[in-house]
Structure formats: C-alpha cells, structure tokens
Protein backbone atom coordinates (compact mmCIF):
# COMPACT_ATOMS: atom_id res chain seq x y z
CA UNK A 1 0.00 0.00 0.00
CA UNK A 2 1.48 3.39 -1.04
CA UNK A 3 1.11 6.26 1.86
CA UNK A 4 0.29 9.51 0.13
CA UNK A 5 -0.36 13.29 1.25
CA UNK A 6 -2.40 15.40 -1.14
CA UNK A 7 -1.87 19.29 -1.86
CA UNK A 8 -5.53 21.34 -1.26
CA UNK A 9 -5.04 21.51 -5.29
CA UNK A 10 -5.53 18.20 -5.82
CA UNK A 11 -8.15 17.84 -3.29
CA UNK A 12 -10.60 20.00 -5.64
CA UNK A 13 -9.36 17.95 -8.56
CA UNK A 14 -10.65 15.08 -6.83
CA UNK A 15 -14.06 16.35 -5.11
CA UNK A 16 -15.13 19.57 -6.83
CA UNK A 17 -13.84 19.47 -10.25
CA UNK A 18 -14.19 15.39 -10.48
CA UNK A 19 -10.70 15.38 -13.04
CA UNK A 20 -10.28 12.44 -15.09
CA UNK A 21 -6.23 12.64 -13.76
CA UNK A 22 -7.07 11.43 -10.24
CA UNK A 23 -9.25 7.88 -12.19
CA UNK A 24 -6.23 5.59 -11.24
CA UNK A 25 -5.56 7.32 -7.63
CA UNK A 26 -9.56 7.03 -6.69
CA UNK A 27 -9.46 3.62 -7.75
CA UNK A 28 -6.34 3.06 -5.74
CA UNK A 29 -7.94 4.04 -2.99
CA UNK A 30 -11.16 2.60 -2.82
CA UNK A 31 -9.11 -1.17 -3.55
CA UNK A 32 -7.40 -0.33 -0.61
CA UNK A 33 -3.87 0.41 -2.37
CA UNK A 34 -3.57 3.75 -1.48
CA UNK A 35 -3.80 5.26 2.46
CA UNK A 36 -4.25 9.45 2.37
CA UNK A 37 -2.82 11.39 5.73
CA UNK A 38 -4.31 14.93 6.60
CA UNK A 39 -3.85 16.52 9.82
CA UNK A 40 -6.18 19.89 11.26
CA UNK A 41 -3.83 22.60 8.92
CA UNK A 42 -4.19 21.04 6.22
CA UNK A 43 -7.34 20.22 6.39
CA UNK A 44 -8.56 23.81 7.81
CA UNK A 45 -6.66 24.96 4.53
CA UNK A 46 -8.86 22.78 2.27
CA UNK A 47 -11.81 24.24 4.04
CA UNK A 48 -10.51 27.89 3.62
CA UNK A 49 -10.04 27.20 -0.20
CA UNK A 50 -13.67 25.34 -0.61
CA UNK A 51 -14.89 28.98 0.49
CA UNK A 52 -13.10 30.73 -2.35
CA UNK A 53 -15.26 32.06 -5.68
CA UNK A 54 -14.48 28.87 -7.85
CA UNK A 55 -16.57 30.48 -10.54
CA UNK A 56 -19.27 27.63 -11.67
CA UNK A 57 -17.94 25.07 -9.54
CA UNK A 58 -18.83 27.74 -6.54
CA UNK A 59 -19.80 25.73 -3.46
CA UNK A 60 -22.69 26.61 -1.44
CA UNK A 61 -22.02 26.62 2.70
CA UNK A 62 -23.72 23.03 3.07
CA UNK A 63 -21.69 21.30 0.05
CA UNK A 64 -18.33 23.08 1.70
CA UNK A 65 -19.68 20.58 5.20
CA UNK A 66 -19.95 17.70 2.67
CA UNK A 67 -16.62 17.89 0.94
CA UNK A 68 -14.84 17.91 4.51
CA UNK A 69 -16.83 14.92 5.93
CA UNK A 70 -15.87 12.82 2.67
CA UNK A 71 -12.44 14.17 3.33
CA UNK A 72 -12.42 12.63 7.00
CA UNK A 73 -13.80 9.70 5.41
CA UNK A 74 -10.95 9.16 2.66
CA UNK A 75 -8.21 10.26 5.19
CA UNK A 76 -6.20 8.99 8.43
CA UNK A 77 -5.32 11.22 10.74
CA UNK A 78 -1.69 11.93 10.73
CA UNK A 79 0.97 11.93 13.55
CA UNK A 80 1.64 15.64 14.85
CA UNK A 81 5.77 15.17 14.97
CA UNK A 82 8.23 13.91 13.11
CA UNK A 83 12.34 13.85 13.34
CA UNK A 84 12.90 14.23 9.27
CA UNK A 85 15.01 17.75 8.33
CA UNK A 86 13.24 19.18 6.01
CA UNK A 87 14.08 21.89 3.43
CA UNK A 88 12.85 25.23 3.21
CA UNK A 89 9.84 25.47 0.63
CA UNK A 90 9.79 29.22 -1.22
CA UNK A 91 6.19 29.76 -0.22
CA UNK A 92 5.76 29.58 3.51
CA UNK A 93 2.11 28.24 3.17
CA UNK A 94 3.18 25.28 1.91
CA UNK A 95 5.73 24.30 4.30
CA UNK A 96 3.12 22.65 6.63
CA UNK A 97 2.58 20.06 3.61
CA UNK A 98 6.17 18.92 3.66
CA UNK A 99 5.35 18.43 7.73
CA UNK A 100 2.67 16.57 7.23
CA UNK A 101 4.35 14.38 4.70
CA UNK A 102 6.76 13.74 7.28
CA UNK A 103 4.63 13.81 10.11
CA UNK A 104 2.61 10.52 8.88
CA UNK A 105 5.15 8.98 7.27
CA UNK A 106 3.70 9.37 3.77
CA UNK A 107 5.44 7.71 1.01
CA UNK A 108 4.83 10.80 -1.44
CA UNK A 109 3.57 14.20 -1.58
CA UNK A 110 1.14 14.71 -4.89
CA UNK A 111 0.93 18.40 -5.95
CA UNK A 112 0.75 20.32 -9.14
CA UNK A 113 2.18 23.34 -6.91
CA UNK A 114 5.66 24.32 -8.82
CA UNK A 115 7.14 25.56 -5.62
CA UNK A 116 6.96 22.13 -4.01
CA UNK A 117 8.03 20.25 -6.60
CA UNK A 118 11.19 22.38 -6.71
CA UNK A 119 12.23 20.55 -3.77
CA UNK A 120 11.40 16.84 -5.50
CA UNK A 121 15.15 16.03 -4.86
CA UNK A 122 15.40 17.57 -1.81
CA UNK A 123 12.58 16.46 0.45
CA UNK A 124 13.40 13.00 2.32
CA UNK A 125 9.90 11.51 0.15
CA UNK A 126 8.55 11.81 -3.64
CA UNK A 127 6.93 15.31 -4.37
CA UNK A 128 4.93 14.35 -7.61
CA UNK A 129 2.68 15.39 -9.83
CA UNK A 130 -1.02 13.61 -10.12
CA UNK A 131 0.88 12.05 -13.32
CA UNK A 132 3.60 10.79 -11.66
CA UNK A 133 1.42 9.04 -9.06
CA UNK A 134 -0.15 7.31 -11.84
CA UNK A 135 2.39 5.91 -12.96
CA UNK A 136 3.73 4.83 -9.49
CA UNK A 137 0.01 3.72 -8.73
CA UNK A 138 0.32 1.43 -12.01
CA UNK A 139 3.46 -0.16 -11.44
CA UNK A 140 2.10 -1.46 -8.19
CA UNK A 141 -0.53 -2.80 -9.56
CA UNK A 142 1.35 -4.16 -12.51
CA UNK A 143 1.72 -8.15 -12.93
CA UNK A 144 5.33 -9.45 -12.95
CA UNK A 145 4.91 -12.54 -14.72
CA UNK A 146 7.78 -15.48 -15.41
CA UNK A 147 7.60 -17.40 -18.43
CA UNK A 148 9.40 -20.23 -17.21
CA UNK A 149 8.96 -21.66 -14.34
CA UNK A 150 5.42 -19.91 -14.65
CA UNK A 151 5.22 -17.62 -11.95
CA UNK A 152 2.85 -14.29 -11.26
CA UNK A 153 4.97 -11.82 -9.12
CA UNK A 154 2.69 -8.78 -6.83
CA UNK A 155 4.31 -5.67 -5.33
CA UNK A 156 3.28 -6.36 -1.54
CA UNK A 157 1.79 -10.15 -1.57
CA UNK A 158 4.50 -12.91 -0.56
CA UNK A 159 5.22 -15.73 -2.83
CA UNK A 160 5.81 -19.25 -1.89
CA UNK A 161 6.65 -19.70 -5.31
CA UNK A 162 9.02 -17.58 -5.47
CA UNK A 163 10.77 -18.61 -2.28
CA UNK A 164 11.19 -22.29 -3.81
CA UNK A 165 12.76 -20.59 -7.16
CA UNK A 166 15.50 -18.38 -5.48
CA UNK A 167 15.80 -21.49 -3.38
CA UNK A 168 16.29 -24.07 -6.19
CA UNK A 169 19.37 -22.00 -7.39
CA UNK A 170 20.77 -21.47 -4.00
CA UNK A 171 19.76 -17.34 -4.09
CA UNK A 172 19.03 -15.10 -2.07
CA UNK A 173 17.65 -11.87 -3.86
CA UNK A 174 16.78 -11.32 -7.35
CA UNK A 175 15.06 -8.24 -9.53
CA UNK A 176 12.65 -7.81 -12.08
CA UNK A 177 14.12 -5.23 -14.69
CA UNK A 178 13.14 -4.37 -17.78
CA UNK A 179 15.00 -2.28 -20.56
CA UNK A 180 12.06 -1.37 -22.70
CA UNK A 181 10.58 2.00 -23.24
CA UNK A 182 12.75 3.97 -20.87
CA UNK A 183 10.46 6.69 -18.94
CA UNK A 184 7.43 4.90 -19.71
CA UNK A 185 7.40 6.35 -23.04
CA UNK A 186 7.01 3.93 -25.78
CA UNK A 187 9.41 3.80 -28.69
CA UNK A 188 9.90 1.21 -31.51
CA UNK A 189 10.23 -2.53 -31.04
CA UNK A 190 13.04 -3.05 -32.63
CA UNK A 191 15.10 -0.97 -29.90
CA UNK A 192 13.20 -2.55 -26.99
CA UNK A 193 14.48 -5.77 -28.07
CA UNK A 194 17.86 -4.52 -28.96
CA UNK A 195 18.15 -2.92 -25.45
CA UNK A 196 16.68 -5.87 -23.62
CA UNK A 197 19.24 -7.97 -25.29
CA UNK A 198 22.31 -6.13 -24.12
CA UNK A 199 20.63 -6.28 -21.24
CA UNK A 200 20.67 -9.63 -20.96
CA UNK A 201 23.85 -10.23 -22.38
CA UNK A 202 25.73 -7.60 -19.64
CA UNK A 203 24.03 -10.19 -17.15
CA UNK A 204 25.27 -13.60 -18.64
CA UNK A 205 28.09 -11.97 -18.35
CA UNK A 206 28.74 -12.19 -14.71
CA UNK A 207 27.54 -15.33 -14.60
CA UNK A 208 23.53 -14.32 -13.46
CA UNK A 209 20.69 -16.48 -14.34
CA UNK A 210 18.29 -14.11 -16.05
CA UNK A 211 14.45 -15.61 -16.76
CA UNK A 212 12.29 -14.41 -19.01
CA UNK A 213 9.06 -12.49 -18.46
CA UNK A 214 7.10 -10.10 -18.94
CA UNK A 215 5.64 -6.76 -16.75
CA UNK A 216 1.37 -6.35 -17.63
CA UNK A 217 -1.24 -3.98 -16.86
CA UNK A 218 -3.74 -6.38 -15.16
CA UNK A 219 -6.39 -5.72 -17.78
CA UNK A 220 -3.37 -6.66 -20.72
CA UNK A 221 -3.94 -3.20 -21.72
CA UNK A 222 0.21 -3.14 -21.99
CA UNK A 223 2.91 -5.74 -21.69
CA UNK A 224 6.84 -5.18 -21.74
CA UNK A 225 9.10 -8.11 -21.79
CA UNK A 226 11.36 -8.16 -18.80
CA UNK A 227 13.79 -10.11 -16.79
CA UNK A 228 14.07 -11.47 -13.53
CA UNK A 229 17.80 -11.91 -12.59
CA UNK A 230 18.56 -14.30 -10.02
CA UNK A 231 21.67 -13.23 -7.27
CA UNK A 232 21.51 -9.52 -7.84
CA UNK A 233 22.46 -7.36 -5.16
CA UNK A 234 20.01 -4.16 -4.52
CA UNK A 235 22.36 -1.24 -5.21
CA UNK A 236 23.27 -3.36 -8.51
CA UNK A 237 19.55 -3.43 -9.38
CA UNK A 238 18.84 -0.31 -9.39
CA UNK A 239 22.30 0.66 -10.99
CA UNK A 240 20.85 -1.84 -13.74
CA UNK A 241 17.18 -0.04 -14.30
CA UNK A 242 18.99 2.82 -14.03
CA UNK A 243 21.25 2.68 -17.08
CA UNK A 244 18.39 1.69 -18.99
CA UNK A 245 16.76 4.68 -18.25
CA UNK A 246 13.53 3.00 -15.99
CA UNK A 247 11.79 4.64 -13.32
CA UNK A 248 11.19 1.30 -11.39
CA UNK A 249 12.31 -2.13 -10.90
CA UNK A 250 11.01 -4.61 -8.36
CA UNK A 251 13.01 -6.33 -6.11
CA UNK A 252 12.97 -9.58 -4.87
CA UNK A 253 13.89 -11.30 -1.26
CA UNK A 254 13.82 -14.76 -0.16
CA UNK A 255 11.19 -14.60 2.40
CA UNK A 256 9.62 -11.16 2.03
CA UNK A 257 7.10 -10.07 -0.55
CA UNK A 258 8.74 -8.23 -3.66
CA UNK A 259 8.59 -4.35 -3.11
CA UNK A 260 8.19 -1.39 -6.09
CA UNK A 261 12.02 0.25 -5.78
CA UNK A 262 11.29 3.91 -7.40
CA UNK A 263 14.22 4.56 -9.03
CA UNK A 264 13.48 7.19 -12.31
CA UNK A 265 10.25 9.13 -10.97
C-alpha cells in the first residue's frame, strides 16, 4: 500500500472538479492500495479554499460541510511530529505540507504546486505530480509474470513460489528489470528488443541467471518483456534499471514479498 499526502489543489481535482487525472488514484484508494494522511492545517486549509469564488464550480455553505466529511472519510489522521530535516519550501504556506508528509510517514507528496516540486530532490519523500502518481500507482498494480517456471509476481503479496525458485538456485535476492521504453514512453520494437538484449547479455556476463518475463497492466492493456535476474544485489539493481533509463524495478527477497524500488520518478 502506497502512503500519500495530497496538496488542497488536488483535493478540488478530486471532489469539486471530479478530473479524469485522479481515475487511477480514486481507484487506488477505494481497492485499498492507497492510504491518504491529513492533519487539522491542512485540512482547515482545504476548508478555507472550498470557500473561495471557484466560478461555476462555486460551493454553497452546506456542500463546503460535505466535501470535509468525505475528506475525513478518505483520510487517516496523521501523527503531529516527526524527526525528518526538512528543506525550506519558497512559499511559507506550503511548508506545513512537507510536515505533514513527514509527520505521517507518507510515502509521497502529490501536488501540481511548482514551488513544491522544486524541492522533488530535496525532500526525504517523492513530491509528484497527479501524473507521476499514476504511474507509481500502475506499477504497483502491474503483474510481474515469469515465463518459465510460470510464476505471477505482486508488489506487496508474498510468494511461496518464489521462495522455492531463489531457493532451487541457491539465491538469495533477485530483480525484475526491464530495458524497454525507458520513462514509460514507448518507442519502436526493434530498440526494446535490442536494449533488452544487451541487457541480458551484460548479465550472462557475470555469470547471473536471467528468466524471461514479462511486466502487464492487469487488464493486458500493456505488456513489456522483462527479466528477472537471479543473485543480484540491490544497489546493482537499481544501478541496472537505471542505465536503462527506468523509473522502477522490483526487487525480490527470499522470504519477504517483492517491493516497487522507485528509481526514475
């Protein structure tokens, strides 16, 4: 489950201006994949905006009372004190955002607010963009699937299965990396193969047993062959995805669920 604070902007995206962006994060919530943190600023900030002149979308006293109570009802209350440093955001409003990120322990903060997302390599979580959740939100929810052996990996859900692979040839770790469309952005076939080939080869090269698979949307909207490459070391995954230009891989433990390593985003 992916922890997640949410700038007021996004709030109305969500529950006044009902924006098409926020499809994959409301349906992330409501399967339980997605937890949202607020605590009394932020939320007496929402209810200061609600009261603005929004032109047509203008809420009347009684709809303001309704938007907060589905607010409590979407949100967990957040912790009141963290011991992250944080940095300084350029608009002083804001910085009670960055606490609260902090504060509950939120995975990411989702704006569209350029002066927070100045600090997206500064802040000690992910400041992104309703976007850039997607994507996140999708590669959690993404199948991993092995060819052969036939396995089905999840982000979050242990495998037995796996545990008997890694097992089998005496590993430990492994990672599920791709090389195709770098950034999520498609481009030909021809250079996904080529890439996922060198790929491979810069594996069998030290000796790594690399099987092949595939990443899917769960409705097969999308599929992008992959590999999952027995023996390799975190930092050396993520080096890996890196080079190729990938925002994720998912890595692999022998007795602990596989977990979504952000690595790009």
């Amino acid at each position: 489950m992916v922890r997640l604070v949410l700038d007021t902007n996004v709030w109305l995206d969500w529950l006044v201006f009902d924006d098409p962006g926020l499809k994959d994060l409301r349906e992330a919530h409501a399967a339980g994949r997605a937890e949202i943190f607020i605590d009394e600023p932020c939320e007496a900030e929402l209810r200061r905006v609600l009261a603005y002149d929004l032109g047509k979308h203008t809420l009347e006293p009684y709809v303001r009372d309704e938007v907060i109570q589905k607010v409590s009802q979407l949100t967990s209350k957040s912790a009141s004190s963290h011991t992250l440093v944080l940095p300084r955001c350029s608009d002083p409003d804001d910085q009670k955002l960055l606490h609260l990120t902090a504060a509950s322990g939120a995975d990411a903060l989702v704006t569209k607010d350029a002066a927070l997302l100045e600090l997206a390599r500064k802040a000690p979580f992910r400041v992104v963009t309703p976007a850039q959740l997607a994507l996140l939100l999708a590669y959690g929810n993404s199948d991993y699937v092995v060819l052969e052996p036939k396995l089905v990996l999840h982000v979050g859900e242990p495998s037995a299965a796996l545990d008997e692979l890694l097992e089998s040839h005496g590993e430990r770790t492994a990672a599920f990396v791709t090389a195709a469309n770098p950034g999520s952005k498609p481009r030909p076939k021809a250079e996904n193969q080529a890439a996922n080939q060198k790929l491979l080869e810069s594996q069998r090269l030290l000796a790594r047993t690399c099987l092949e698979g595939e990443g899917r949307a769960p409705d097969q909207s999308w599929a992008e062959r992959s590999f999952l490459v027995l023996g390799i070391p975190l930092a050396e995954a993520e080096a890996l995805g890196r080079s190729y230009g990938q925002n994720a891989i998912v890595f692999c433990e022998k007795g602990r669920p596989p977990v979504l390593v952000l690595i790009g985003l």
